[in-house]
Structures are given as structure tokens and as C-alpha cells.
N, C-alpha and C. Protein backbone atom coordinates (compact mmCIF):
# COMPACT_ATOMS: atom_id res chain seq x y z
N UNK A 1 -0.27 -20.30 -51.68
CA UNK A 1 -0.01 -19.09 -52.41
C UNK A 1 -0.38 -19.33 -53.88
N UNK A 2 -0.81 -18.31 -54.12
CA UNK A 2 -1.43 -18.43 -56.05
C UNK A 2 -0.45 -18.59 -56.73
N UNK A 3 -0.77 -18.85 -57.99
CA UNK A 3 0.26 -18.16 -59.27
C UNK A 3 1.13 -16.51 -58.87
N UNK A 4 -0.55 -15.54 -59.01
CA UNK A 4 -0.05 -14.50 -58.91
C UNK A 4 0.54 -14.09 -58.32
N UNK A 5 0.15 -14.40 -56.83
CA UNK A 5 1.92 -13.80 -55.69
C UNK A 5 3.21 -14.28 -55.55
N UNK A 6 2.91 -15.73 -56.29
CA UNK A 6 4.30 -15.98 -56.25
C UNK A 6 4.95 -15.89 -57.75
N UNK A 7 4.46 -15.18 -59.00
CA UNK A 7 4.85 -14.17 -59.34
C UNK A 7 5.70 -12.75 -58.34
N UNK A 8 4.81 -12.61 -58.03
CA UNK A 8 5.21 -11.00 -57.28
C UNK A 8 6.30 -11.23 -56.18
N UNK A 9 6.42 -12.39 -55.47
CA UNK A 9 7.53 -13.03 -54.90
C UNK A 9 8.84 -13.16 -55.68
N UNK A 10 8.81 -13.88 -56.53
CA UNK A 10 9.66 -14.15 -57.53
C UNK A 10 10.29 -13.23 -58.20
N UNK A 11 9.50 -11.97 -58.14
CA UNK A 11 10.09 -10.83 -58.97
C UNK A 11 11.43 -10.20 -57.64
N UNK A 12 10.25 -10.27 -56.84
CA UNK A 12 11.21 -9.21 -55.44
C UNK A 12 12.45 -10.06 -54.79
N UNK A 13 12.72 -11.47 -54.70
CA UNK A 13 13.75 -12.25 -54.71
C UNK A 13 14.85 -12.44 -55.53
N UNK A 14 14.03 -11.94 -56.73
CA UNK A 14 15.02 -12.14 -57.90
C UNK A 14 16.03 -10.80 -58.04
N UNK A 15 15.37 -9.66 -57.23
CA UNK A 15 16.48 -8.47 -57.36
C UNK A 15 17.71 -9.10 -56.39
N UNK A 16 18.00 -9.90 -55.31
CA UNK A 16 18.66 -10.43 -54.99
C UNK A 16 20.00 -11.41 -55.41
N UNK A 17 19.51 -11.87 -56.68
CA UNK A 17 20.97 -12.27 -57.29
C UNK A 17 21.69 -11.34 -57.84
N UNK A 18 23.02 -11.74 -58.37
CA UNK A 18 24.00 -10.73 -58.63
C UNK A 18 23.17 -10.80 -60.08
N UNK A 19 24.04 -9.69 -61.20
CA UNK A 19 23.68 -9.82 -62.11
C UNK A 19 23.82 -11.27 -62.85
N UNK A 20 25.35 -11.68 -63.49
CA UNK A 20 25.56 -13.00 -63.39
C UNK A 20 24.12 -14.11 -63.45
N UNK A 21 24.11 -14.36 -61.89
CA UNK A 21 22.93 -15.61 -61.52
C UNK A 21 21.76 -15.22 -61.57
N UNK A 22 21.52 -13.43 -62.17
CA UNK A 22 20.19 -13.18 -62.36
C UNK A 22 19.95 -13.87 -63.79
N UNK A 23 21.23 -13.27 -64.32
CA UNK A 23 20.38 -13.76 -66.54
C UNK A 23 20.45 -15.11 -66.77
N UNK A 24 21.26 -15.58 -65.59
CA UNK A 24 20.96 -17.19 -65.67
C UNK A 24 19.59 -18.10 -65.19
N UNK A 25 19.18 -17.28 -64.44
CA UNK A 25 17.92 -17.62 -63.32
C UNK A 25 16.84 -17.37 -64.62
N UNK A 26 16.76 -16.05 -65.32
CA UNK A 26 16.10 -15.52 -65.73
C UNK A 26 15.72 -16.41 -67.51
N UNK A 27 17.07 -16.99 -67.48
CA UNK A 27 16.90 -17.56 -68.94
C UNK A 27 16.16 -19.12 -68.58
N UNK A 28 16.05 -19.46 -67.70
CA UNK A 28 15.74 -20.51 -67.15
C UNK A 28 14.10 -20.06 -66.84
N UNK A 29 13.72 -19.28 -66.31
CA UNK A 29 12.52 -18.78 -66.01
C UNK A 29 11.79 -18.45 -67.70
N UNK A 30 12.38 -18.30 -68.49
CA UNK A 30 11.70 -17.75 -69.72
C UNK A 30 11.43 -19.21 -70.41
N UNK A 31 12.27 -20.49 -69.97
CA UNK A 31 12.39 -21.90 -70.63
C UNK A 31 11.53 -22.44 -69.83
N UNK A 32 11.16 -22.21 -68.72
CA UNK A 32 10.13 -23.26 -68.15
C UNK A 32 8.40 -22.53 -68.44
N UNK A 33 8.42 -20.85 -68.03
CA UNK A 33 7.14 -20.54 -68.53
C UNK A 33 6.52 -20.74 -69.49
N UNK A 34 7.29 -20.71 -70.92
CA UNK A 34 6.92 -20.90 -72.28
C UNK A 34 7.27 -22.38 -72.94
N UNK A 35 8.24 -23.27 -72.18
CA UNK A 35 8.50 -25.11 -72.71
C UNK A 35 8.09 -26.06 -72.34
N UNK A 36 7.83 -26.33 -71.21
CA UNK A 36 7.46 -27.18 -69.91
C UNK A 36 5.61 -26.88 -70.23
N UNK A 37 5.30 -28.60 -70.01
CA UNK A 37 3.73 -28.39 -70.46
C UNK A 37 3.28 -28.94 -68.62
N UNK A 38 3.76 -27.82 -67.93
CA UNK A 38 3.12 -27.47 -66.20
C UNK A 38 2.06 -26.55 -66.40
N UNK A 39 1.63 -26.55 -65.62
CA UNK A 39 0.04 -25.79 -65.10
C UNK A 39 0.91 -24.04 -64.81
N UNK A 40 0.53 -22.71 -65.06
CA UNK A 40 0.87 -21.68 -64.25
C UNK A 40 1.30 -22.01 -63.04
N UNK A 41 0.54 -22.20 -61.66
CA UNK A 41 0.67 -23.14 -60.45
C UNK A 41 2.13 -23.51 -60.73
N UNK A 42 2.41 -24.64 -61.19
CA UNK A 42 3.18 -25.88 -60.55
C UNK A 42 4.49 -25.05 -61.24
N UNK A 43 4.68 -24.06 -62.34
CA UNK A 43 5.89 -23.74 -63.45
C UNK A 43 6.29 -22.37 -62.06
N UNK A 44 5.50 -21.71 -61.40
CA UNK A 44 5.80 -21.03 -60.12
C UNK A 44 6.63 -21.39 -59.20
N UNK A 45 5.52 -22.66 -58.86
CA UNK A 45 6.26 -23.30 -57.54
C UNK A 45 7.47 -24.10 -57.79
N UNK A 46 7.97 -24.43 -59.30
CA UNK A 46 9.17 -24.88 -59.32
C UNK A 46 9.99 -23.83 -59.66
N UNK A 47 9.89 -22.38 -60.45
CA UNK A 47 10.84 -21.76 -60.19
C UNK A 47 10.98 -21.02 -58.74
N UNK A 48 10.12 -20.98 -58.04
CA UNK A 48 10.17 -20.27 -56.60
C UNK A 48 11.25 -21.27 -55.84
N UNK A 49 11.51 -22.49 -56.04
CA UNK A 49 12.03 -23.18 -55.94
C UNK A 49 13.68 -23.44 -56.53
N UNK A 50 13.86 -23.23 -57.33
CA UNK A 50 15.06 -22.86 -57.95
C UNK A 50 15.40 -22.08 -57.58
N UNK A 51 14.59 -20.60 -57.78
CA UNK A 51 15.63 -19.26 -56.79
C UNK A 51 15.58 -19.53 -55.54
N UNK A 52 15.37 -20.10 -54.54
CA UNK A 52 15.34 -20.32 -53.28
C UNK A 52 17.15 -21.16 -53.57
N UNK A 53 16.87 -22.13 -53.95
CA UNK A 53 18.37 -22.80 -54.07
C UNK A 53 19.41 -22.26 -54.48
N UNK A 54 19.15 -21.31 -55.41
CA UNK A 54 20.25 -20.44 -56.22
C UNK A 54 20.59 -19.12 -55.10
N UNK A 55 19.67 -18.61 -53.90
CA UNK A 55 19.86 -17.75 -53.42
C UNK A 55 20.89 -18.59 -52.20
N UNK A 56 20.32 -19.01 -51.97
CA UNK A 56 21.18 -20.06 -50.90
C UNK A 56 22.57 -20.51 -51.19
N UNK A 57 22.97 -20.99 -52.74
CA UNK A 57 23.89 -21.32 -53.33
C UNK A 57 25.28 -19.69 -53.57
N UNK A 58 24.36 -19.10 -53.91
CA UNK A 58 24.80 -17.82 -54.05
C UNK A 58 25.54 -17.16 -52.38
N UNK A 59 24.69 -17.23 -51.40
CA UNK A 59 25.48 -17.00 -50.24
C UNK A 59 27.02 -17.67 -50.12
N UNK A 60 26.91 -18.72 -50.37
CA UNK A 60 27.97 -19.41 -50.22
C UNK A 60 29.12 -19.38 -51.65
N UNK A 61 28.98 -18.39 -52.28
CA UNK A 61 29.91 -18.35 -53.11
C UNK A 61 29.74 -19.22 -54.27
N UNK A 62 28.40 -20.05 -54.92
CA UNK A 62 28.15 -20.40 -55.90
C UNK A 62 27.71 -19.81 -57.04
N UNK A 63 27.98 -20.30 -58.18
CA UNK A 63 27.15 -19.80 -59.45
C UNK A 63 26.41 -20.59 -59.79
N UNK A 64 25.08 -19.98 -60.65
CA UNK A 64 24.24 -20.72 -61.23
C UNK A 64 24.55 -21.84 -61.80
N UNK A 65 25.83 -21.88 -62.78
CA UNK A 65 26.20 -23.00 -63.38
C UNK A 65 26.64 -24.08 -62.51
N UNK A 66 27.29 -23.82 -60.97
CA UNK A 66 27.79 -24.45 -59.82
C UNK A 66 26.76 -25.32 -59.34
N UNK A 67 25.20 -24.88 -59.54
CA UNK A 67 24.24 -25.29 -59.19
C UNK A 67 23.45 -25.95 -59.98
N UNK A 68 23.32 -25.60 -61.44
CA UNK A 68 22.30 -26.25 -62.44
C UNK A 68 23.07 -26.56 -63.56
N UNK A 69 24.05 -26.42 -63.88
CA UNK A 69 25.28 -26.63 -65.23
C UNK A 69 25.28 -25.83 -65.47
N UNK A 70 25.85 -25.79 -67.01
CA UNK A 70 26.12 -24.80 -67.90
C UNK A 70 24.67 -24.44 -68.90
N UNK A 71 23.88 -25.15 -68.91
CA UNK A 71 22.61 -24.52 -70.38
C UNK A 71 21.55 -24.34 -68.91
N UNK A 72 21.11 -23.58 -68.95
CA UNK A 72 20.16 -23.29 -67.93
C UNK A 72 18.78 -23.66 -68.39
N UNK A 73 18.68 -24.62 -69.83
CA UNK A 73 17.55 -25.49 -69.94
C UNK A 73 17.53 -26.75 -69.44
């Protein structure tokens, strides 16, 4: 899968967290696109990766912080 669809993945998964583990997901997504010296590619496939865990975590009654700490950098 490209960059671009898993963009477009990422967007449509992400309506899936609560609000909460969304602005957490989301502040984390704004720290790796623009801090992290990854390729487009690889800064995807590791947040596609994170919300996969956080959605999973989230079933079971976790929070973002339950899952990644408290600074979501």
C-alpha cells in the first residue's frame, strides 16, 4: 500500500476512536509527520500501526496514555 492510501486509511480508522484517543492519536500523528526524519512511506506505516494498537487497546477499555504514556511524543 502507498503513502497515499494509507493516508486515506488512516483518516477512515481514525473516525473510530473516541474523541479523547482521537487528539491523542492525532497529536502524535502531527509529531511524527513533521519530527521524525522517516521517509512519507515508513512515518505511514508506523502510524497505521499505532492506530491499529490504540484501536485494539481502546476495545478493551484502554486509553491512549494506557498505551503510549502521558506526552504522545
Amino acid at each position: 500500500m502507498n503513502a497515499k492510501d494509507l493516508i486515506a486509511l488512516n483518516n477512515e480508522k481514525r473516525k473510530q476512536l473516541n474523541e479523547h484517543n482521537r487528539n491523542y492519536y492525532e497529536d502524535m500523528l502531527v509529531y511524527i509527520r513533521s519530527h521524525l526524519l522517516l521517509s512519507e512511506q515508513q512515518s505511514e506505516e508506523l502510524l497505521m500501526e499505532l492506530l491499529d494498537h490504540l484501536l485494539e487497546a481502546q476495545k478493551h477499555g484502554k486509553s491512549a496514555e494506557d498505551v503510549f504514556g502521558k506526552d504522545p511524543k
